[in-house]
Protein backbone atom coordinates (compact mmCIF):
# COMPACT_ATOMS: atom_id res chain seq x y z
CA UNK A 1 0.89 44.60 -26.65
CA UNK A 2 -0.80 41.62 -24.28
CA UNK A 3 -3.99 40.24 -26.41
CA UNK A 4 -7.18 40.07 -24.80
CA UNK A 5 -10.69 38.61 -24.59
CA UNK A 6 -13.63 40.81 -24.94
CA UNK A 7 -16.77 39.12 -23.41
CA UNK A 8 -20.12 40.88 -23.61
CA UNK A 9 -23.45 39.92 -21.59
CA UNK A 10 -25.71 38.92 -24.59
CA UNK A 11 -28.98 37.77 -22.31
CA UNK A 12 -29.90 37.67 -18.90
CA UNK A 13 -32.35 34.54 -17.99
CA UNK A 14 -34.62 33.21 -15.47
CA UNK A 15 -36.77 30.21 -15.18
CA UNK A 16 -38.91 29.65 -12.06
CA UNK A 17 -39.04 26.33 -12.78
CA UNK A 18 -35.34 24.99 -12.29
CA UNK A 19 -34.77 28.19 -10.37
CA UNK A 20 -34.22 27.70 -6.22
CA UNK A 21 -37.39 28.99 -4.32
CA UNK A 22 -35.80 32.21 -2.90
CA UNK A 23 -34.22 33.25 -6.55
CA UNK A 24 -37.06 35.41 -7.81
CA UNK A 25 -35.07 37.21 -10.71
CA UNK A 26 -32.91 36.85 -13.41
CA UNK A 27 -29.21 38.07 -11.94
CA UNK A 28 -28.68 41.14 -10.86
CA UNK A 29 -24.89 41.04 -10.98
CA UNK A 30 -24.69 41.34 -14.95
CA UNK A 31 -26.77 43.33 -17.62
CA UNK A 32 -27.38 42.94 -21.05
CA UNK A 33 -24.83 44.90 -22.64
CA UNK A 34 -22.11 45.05 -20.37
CA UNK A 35 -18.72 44.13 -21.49
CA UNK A 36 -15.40 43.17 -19.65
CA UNK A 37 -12.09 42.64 -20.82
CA UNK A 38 -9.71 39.75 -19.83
CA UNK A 39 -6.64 41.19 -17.82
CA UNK A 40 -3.37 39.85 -17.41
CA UNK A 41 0.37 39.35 -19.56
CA UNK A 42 -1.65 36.62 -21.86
CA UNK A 43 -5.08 37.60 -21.38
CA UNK A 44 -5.41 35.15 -18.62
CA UNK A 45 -6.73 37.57 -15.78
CA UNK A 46 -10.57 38.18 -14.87
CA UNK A 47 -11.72 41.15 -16.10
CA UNK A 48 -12.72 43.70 -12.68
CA UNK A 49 -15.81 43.37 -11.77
CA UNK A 50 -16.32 39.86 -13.57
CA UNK A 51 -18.68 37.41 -11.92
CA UNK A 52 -15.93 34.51 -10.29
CA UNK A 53 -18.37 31.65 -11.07
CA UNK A 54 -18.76 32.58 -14.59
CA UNK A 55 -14.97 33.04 -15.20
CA UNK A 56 -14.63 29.82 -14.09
CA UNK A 57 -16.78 28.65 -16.90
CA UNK A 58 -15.61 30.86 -19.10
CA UNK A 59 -11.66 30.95 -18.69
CA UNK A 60 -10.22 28.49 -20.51
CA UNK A 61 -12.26 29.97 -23.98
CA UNK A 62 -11.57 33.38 -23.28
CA UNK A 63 -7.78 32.23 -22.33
CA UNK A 64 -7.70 30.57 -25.91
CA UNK A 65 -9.62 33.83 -27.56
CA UNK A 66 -7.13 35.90 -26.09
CA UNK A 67 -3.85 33.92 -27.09
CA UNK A 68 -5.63 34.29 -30.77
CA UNK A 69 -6.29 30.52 -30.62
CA UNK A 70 -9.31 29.05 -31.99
CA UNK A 71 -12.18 27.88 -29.81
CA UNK A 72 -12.86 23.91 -31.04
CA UNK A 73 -9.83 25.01 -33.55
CA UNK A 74 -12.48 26.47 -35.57
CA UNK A 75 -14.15 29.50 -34.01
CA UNK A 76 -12.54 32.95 -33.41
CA UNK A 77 -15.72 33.41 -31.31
CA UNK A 78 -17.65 31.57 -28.76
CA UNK A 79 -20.98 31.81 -27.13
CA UNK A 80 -20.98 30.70 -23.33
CA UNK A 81 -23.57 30.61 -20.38
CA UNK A 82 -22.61 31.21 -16.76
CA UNK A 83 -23.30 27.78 -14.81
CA UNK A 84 -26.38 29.41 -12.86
CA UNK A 85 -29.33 26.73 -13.98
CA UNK A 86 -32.13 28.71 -12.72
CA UNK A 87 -30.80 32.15 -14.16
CA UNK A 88 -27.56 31.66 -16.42
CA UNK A 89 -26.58 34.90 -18.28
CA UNK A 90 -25.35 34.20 -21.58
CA UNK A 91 -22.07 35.65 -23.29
CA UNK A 92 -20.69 36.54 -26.41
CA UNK A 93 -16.65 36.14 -26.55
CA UNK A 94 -14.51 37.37 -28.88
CA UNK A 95 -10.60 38.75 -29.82
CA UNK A 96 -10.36 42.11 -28.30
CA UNK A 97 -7.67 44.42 -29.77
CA UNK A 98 -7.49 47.93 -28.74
CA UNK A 99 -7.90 50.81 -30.31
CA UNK A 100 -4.90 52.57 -32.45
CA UNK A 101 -3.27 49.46 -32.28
């Protein structure tokens, strides 16, 4: 069975001060709460759905997560922020196995 990443949306921020003028609110695209799980033969896929500019911050953890590597070569978890400044929504990643299996 392909291992996998399971990243959940832990916080959603905003600050007006290092956010852009026009960005009036934390993002809209993820919510506290959701969770997606990494796709692919080693775990390697984004999850559907996924933002694309925080998989690209995120891949190569959840890539080592998935392969049951160690983040640092210490951590079976990691937390990680999207790179949004103004309104970065933080994540919780972690070894996803599913059930029954």
């Amino acid at each position: 069975m392909p291992r996998r990443c399971k990243i959940t949306v832990l916080k959603c921020n905003f600050d007006k001060e290092l956010a852009p003028d026009w960005v009036q609110r934390p993002c809209q695209a993820m919510h506290v709460g959701d969770a997606y799980i990494t796709d692919g033969e080693h775990g390697d896929k984004m999850p559907q759905g996924f933002c694309y500019m925080a998989w690209e911050s995120l891949r190569t953890i959840a890539v080592t997560i998935a392969s049951g590597g160690k983040v640092f070569g210490l951590y079976d978890t990691y937390t990680g922020a999207c790179p949004n400044g103004g309104r970065p929504v933080i994540f919780l990643l972690e070894p996803y196995e599913e059930e029954g299996n």
